[in-house]
Each structure stands twice: as C-alpha cells, then as structure tokens.
PDB file of N, CA and C in Angstrom:
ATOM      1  N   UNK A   1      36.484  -1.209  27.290  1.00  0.00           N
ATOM      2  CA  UNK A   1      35.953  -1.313  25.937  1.00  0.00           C
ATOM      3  C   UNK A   1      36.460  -0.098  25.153  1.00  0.00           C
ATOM      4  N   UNK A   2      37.015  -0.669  23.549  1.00  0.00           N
ATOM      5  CA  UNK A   2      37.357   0.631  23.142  1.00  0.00           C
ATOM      6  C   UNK A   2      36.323   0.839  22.220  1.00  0.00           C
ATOM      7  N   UNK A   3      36.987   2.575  21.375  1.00  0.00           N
ATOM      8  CA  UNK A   3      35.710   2.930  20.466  1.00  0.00           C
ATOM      9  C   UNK A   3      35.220   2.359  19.455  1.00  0.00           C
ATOM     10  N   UNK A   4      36.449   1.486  18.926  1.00  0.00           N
ATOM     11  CA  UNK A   4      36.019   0.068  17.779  1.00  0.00           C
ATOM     12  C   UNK A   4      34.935  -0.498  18.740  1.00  0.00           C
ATOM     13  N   UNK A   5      35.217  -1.078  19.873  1.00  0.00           N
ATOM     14  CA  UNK A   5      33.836  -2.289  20.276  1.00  0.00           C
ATOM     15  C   UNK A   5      32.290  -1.424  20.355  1.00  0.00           C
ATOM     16  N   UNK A   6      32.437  -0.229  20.893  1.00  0.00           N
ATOM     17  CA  UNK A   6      31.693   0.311  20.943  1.00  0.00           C
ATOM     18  C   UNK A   6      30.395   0.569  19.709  1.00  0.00           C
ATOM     19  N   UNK A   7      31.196   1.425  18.506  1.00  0.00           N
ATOM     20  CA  UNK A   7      30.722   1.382  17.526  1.00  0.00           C
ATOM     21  C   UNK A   7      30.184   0.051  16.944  1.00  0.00           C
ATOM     22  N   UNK A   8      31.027  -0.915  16.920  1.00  0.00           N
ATOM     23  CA  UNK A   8      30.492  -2.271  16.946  1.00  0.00           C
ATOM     24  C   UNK A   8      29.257  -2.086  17.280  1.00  0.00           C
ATOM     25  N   UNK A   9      29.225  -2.111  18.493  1.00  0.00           N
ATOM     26  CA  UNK A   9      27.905  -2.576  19.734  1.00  0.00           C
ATOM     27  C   UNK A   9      27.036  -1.900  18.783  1.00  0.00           C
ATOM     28  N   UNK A  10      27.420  -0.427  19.106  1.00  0.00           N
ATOM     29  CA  UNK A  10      25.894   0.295  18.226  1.00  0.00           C
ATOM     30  C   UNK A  10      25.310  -0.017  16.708  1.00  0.00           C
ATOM     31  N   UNK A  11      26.625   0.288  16.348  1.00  0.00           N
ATOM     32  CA  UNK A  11      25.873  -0.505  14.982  1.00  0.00           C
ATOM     33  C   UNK A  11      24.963  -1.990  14.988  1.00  0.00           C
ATOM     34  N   UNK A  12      25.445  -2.756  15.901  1.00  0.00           N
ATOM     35  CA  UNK A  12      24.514  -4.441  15.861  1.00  0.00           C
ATOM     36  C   UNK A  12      23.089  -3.431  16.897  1.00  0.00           C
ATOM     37  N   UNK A  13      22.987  -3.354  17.438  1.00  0.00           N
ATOM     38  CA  UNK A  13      22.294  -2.364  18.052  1.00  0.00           C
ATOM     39  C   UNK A  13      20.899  -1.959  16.848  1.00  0.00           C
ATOM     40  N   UNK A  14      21.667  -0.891  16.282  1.00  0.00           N
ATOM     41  CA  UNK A  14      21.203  -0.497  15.229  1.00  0.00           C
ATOM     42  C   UNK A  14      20.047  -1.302  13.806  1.00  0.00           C
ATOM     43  N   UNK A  15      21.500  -2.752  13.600  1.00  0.00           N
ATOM     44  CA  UNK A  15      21.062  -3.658  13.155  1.00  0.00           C
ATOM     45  C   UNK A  15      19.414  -4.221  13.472  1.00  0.00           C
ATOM     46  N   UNK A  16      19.672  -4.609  14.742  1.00  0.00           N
ATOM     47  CA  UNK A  16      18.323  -5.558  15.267  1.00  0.00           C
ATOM     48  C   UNK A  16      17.082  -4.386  15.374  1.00  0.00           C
ATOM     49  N   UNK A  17      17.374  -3.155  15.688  1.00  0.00           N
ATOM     50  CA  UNK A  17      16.393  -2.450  15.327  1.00  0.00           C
ATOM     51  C   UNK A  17      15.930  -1.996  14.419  1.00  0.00           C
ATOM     52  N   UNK A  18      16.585  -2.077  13.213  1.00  0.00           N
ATOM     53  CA  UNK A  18      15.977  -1.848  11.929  1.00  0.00           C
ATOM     54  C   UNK A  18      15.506  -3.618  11.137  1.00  0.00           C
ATOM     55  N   UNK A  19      15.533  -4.518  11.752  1.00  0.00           N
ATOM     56  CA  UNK A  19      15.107  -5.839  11.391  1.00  0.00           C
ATOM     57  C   UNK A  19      13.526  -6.021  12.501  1.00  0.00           C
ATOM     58  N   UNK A  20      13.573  -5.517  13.297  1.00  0.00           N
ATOM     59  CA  UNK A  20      12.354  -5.395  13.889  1.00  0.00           C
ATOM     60  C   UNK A  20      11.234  -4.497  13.127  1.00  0.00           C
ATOM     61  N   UNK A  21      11.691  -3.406  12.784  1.00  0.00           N
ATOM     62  CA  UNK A  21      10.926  -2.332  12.488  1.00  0.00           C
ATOM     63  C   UNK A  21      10.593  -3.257  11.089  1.00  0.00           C
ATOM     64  N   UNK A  22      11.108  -4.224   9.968  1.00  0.00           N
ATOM     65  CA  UNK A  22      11.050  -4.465   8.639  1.00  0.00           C
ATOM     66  C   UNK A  22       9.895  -5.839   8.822  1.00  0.00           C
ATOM     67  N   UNK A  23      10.403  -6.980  10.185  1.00  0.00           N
ATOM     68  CA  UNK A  23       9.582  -7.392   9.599  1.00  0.00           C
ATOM     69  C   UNK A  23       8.077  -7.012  10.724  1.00  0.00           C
ATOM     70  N   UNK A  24       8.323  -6.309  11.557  1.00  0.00           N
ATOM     71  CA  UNK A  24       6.756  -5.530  11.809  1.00  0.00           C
ATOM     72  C   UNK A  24       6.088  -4.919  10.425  1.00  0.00           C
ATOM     73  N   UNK A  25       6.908  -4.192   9.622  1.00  0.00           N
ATOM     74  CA  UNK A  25       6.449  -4.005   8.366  1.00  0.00           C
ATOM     75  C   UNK A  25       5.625  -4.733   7.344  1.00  0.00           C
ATOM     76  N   UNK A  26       6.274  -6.012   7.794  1.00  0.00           N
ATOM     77  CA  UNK A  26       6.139  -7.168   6.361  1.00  0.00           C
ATOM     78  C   UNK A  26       4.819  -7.734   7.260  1.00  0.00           C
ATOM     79  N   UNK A  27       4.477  -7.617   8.473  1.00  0.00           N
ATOM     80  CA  UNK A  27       3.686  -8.587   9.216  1.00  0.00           C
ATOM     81  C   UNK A  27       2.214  -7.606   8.886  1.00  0.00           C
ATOM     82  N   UNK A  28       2.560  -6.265   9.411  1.00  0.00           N
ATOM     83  CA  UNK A  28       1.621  -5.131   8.993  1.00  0.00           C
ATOM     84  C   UNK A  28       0.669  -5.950   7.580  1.00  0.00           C
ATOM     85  N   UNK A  29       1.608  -5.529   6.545  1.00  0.00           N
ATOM     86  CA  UNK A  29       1.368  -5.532   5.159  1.00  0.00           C
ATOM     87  C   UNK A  29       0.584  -6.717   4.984  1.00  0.00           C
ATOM     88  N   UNK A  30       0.990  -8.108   5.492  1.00  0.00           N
ATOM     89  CA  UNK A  30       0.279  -9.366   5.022  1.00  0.00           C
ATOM     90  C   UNK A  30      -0.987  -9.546   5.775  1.00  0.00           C
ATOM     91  N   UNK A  31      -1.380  -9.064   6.983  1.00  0.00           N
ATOM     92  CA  UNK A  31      -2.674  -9.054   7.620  1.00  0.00           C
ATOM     93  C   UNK A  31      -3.413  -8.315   7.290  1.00  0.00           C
ATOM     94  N   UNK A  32      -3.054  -6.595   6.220  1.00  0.00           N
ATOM     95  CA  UNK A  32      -3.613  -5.788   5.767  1.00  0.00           C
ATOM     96  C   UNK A  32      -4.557  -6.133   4.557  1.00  0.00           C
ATOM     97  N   UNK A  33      -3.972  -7.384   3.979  1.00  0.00           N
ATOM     98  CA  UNK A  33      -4.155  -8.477   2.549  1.00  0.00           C
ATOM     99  C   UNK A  33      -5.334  -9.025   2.523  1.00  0.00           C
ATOM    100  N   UNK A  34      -5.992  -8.462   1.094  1.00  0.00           N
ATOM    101  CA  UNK A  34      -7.471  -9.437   1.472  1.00  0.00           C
ATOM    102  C   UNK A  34      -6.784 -10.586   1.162  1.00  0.00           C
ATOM    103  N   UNK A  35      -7.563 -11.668   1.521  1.00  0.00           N
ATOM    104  CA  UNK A  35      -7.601 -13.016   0.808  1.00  0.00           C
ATOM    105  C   UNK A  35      -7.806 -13.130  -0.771  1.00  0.00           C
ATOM    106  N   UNK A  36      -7.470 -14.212  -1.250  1.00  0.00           N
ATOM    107  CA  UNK A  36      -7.880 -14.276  -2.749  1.00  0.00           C
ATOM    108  C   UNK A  36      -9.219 -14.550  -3.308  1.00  0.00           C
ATOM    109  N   UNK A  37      -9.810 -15.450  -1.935  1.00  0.00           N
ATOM    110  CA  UNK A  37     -11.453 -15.436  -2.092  1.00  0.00           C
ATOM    111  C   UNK A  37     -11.897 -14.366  -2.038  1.00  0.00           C
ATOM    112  N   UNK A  38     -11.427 -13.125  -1.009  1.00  0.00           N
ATOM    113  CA  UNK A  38     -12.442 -11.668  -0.929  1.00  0.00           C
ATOM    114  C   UNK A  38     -12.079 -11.187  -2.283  1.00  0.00           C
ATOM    115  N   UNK A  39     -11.079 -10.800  -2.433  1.00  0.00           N
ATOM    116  CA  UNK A  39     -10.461 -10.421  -3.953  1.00  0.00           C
ATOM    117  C   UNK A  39     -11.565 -10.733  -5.486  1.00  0.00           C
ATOM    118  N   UNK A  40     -11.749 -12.230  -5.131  1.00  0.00           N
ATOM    119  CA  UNK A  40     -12.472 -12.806  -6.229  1.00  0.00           C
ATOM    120  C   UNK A  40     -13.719 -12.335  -6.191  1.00  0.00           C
ATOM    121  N   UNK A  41     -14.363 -12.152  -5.053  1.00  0.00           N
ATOM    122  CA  UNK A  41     -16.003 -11.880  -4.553  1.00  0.00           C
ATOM    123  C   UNK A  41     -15.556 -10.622  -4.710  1.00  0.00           C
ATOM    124  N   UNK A  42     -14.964  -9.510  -4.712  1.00  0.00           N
ATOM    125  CA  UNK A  42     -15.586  -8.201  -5.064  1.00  0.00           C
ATOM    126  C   UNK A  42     -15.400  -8.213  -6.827  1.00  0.00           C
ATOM    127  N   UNK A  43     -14.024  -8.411  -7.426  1.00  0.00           N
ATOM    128  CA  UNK A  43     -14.269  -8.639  -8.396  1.00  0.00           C
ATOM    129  C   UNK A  43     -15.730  -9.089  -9.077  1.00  0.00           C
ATOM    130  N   UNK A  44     -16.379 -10.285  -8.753  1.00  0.00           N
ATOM    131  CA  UNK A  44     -17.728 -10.554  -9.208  1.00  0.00           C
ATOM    132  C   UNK A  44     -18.488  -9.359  -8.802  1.00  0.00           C
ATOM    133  N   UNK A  45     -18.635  -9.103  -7.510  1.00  0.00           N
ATOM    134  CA  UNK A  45     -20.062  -7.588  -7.402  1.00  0.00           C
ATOM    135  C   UNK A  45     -19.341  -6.591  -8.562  1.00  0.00           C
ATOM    136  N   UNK A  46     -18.197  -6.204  -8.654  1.00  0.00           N
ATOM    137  CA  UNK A  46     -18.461  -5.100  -9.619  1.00  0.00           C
ATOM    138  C   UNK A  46     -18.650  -5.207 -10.634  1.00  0.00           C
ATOM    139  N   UNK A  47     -17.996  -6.364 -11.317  1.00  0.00           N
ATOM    140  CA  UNK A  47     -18.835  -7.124 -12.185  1.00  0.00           C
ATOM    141  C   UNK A  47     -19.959  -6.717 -12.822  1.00  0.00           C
ATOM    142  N   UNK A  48     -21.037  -7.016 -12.053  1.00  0.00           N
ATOM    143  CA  UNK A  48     -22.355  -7.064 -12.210  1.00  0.00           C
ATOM    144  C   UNK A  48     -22.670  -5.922 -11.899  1.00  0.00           C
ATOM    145  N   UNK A  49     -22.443  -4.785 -11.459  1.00  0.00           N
ATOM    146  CA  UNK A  49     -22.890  -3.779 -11.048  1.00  0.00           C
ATOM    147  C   UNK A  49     -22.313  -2.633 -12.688  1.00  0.00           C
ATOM    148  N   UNK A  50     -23.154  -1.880 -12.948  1.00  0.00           N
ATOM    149  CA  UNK A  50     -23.269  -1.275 -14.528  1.00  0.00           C
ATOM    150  C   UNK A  50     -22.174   0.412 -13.926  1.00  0.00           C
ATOM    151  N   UNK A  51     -21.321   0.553 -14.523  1.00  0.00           N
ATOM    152  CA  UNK A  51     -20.415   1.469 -14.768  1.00  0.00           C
ATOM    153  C   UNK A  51     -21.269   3.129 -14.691  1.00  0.00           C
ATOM    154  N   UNK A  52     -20.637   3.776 -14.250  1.00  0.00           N
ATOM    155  CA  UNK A  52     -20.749   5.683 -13.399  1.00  0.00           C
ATOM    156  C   UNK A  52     -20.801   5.933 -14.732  1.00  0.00           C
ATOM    157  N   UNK A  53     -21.512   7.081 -15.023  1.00  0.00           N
ATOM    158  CA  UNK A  53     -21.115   8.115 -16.676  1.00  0.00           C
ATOM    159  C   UNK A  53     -19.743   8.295 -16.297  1.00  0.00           C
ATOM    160  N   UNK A  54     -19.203   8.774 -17.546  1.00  0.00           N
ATOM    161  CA  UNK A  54     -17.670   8.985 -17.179  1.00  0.00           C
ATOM    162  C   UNK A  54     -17.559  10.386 -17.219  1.00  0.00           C
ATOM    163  N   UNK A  55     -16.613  10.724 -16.285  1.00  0.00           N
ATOM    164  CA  UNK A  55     -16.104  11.992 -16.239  1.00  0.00           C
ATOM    165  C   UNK A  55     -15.170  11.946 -16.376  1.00  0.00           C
ATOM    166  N   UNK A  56     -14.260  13.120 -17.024  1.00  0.00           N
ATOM    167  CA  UNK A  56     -13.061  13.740 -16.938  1.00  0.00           C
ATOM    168  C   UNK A  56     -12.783  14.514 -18.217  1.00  0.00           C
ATOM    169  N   UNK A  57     -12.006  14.833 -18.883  1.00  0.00           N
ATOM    170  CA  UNK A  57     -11.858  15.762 -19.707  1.00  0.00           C
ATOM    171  C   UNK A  57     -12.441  15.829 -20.867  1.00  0.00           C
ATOM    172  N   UNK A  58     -12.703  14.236 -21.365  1.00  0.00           N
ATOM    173  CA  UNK A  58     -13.124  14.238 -22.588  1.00  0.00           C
ATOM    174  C   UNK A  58     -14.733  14.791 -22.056  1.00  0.00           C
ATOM    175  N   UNK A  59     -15.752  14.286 -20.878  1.00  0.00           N
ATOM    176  CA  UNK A  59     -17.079  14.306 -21.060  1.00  0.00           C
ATOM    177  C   UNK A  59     -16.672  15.715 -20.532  1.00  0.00           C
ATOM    178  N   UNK A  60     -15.756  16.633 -20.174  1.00  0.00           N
ATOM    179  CA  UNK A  60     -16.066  17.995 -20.231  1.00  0.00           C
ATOM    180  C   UNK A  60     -15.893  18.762 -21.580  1.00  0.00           C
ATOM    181  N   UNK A  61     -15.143  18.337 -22.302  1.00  0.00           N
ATOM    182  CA  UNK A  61     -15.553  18.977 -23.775  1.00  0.00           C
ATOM    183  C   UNK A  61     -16.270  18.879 -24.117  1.00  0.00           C
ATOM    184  N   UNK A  62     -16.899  17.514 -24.229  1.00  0.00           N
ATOM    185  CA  UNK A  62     -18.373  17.494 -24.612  1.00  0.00           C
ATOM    186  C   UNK A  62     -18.805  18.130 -24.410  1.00  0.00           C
ATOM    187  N   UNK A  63     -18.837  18.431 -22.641  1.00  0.00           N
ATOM    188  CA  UNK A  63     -20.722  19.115 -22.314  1.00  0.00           C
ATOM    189  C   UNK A  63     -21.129  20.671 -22.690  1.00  0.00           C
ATOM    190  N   UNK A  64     -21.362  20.955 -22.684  1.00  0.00           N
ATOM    191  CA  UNK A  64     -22.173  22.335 -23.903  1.00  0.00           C
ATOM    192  C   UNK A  64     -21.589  23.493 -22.660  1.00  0.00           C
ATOM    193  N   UNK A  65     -20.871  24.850 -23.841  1.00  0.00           N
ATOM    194  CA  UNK A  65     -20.117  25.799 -23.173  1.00  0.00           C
ATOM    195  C   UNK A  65     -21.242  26.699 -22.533  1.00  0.00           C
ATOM    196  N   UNK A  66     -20.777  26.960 -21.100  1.00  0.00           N
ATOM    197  CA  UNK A  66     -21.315  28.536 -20.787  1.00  0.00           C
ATOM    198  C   UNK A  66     -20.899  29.889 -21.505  1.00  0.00           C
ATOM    199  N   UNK A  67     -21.945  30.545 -21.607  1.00  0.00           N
ATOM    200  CA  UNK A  67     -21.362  31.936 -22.405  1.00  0.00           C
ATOM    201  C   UNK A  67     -21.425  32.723 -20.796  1.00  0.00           C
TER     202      UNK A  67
END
C-alpha cells in the first residue's frame, strides 16, 4: 500500500467518524426537544401566572439614591 492509499484510508476513516459524531449530535438534540404539546402547556401556565416587578436598569434609576 502506498502513501496515496493510505491517506485515502485515513481520511474515509476520518470521514465516518465525524458522520457518527454529527448524527449522535442531531439524535442528542431531537430527544432533548419538548414536544409541541409540552411547549403549548407551559406556554398556557405562564400565561396565567402574573409577571416578577421588573428589574434592571430602568427600575434602578428609579429606586431612590443612597447618600
């Protein structure tokens, strides 16, 4: 075998191991997935559930300075 077949080899080599690793990836990702029913059902609880005071820069200007 010369260093052309070789390199060959590794590179297909290479190949099938980076197609394993992608769709373990893609398989990861879609079992990680809520459903569109869970999706919909939290959507509704927050819904109904009444919003935090807000924080962040603006309700810190607001709030009254320390001397």
């Amino acid at each position: 075998m010369n260093d052309r077949e070789k390199g060959i080899r590794k590179l297909d080599q290479v190949d099938r191991r980076s197609q394993v690793g992608v769709s373990r990836a893609l398989r990861a990702r879609d079992v990680s997935r809520p459903s569109p029913g869970d999706v919909e059902a939290a959507l509704e609880r927050i819904g109904k559930t009444p919003l935090p005071p807000r924080t962040g820069p603006k309700a810190d200007r607001d709030a009254p300075r320390r001397s």
